[in-house]
C-alpha atoms as a PDB file:
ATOM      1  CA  UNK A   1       9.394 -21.165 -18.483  1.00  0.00           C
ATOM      2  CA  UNK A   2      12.634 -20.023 -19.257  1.00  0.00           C
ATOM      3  CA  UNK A   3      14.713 -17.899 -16.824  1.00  0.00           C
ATOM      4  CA  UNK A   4      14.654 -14.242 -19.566  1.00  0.00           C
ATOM      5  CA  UNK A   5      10.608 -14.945 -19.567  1.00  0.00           C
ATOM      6  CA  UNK A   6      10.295 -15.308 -15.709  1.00  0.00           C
ATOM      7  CA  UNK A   7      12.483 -12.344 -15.217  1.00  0.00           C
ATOM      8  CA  UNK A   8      10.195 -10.625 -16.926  1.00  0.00           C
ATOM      9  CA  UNK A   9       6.691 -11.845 -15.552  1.00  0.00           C
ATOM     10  CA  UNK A  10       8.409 -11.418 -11.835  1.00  0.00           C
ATOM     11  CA  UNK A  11       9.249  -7.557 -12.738  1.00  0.00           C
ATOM     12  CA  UNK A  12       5.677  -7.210 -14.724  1.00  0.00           C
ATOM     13  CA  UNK A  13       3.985  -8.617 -11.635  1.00  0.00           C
ATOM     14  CA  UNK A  14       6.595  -6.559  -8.944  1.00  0.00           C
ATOM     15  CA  UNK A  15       5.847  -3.116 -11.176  1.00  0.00           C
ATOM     16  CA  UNK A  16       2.304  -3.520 -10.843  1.00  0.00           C
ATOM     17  CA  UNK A  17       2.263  -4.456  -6.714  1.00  0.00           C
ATOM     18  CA  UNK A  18       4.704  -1.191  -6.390  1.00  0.00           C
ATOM     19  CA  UNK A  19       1.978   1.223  -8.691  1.00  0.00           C
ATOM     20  CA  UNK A  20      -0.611  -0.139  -6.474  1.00  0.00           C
ATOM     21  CA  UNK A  21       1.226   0.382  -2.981  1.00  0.00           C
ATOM     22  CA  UNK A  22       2.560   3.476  -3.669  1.00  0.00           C
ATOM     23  CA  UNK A  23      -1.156   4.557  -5.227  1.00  0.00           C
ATOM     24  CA  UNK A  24      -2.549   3.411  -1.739  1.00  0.00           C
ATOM     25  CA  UNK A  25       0.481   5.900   0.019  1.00  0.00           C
ATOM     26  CA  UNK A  26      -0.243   8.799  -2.125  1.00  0.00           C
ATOM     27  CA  UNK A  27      -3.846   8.730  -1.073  1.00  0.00           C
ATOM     28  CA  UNK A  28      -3.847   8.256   2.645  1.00  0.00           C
ATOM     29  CA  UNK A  29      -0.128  10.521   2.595  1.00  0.00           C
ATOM     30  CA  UNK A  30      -1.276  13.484   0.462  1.00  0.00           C
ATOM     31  CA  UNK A  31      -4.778  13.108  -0.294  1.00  0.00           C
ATOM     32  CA  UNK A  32      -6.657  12.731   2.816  1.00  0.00           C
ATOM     33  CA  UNK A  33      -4.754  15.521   4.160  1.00  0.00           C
ATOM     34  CA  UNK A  34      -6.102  17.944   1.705  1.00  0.00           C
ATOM     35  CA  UNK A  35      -9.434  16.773   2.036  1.00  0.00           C
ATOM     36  CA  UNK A  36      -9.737  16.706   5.804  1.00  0.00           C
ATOM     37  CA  UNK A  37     -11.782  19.725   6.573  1.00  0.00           C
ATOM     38  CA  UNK A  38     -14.591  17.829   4.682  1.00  0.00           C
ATOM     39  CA  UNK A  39     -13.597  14.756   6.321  1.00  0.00           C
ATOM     40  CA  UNK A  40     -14.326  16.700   9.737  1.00  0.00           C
ATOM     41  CA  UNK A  41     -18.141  16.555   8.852  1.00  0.00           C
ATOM     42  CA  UNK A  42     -17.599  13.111   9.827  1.00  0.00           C
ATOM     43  CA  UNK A  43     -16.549  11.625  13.436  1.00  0.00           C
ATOM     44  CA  UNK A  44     -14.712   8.441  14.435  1.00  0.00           C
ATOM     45  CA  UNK A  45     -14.416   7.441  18.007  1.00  0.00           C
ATOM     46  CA  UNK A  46     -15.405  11.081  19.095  1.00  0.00           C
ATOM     47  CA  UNK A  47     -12.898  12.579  16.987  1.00  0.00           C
ATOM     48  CA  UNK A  48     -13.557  14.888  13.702  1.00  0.00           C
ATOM     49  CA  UNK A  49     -12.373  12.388  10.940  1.00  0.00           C
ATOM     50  CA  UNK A  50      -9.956  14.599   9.216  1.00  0.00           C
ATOM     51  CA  UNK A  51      -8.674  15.035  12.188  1.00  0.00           C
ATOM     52  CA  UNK A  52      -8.201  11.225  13.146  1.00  0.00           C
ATOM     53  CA  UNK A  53      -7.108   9.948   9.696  1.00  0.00           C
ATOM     54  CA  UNK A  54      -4.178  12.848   9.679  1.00  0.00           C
ATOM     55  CA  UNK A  55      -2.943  12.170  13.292  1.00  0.00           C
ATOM     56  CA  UNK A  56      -3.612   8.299  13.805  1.00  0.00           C
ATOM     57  CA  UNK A  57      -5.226   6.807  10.750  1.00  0.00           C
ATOM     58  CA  UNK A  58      -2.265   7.316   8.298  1.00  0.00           C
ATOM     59  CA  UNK A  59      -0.032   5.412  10.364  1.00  0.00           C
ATOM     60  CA  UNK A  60      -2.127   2.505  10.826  1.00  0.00           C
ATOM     61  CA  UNK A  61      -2.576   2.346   7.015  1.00  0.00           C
ATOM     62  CA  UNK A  62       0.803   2.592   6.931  1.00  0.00           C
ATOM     63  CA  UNK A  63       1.965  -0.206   8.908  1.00  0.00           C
ATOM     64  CA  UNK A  64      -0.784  -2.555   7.315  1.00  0.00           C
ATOM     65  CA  UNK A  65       0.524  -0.995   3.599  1.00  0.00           C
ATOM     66  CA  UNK A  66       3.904  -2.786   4.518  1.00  0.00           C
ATOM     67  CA  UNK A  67       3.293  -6.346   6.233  1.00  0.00           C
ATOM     68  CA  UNK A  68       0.503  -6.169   2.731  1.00  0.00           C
ATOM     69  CA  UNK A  69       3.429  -5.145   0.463  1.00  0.00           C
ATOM     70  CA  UNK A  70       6.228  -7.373   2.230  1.00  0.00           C
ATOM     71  CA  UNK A  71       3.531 -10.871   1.892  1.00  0.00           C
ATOM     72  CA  UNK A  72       2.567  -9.465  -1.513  1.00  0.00           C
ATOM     73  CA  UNK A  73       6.030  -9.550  -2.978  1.00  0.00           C
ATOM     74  CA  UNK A  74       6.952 -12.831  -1.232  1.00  0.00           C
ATOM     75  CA  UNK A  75       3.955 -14.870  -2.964  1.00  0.00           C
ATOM     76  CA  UNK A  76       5.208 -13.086  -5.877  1.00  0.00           C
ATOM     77  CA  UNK A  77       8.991 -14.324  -5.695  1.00  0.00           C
ATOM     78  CA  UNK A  78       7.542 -18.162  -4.970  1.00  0.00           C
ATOM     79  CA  UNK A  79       5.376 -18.148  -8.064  1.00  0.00           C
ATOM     80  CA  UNK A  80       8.303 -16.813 -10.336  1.00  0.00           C
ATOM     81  CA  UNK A  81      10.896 -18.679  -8.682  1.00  0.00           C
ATOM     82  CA  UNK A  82      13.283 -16.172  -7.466  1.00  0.00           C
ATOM     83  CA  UNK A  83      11.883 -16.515  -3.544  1.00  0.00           C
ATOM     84  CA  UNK A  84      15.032 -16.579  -0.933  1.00  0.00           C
ATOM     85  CA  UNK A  85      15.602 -19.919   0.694  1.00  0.00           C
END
């Protein structure tokens, strides 16, 4: 493959990752916030659902979103050759 070509599978391949991640954020940033009263129908470890996914459960998807994203992007810089040393 030539370098112009990889460039542009790397940033074809990054582009799509960063649509999906930031997909995944919108959701559990914005979306399960507005839906939470229905949530609450719903209980998880004692606690109302909406309730537990706006105070705890957003920032546990969170922190898994990133180490995801970070091993995501680094599997795609080794296959496209432009992984740090």
């Amino acid at each position: 493959m030539t370098d112009s070509s990889q460039r542009v599978v790397h940033w074809a391949r990054t582009k799509r990752l960063m649509i999906i991640t930031l997909t995944i954020w919108f959701i559990f940033s914005f979306a399960v916030h507005w839906i939470a009263d229905s949530l609450n129908a719903f209980s998880f470890l004692g606690f109302p659902l909406g309730y537990y996914m706006a105070a705890q459960g957003s920032e546990v998807i969170f922190v898994i979103l990133i180490f995801w994203f970070v091993r995501a992007q680094q599997k795609i810089d080794q296959e496209t050759g432009f992984a740090e040393e």
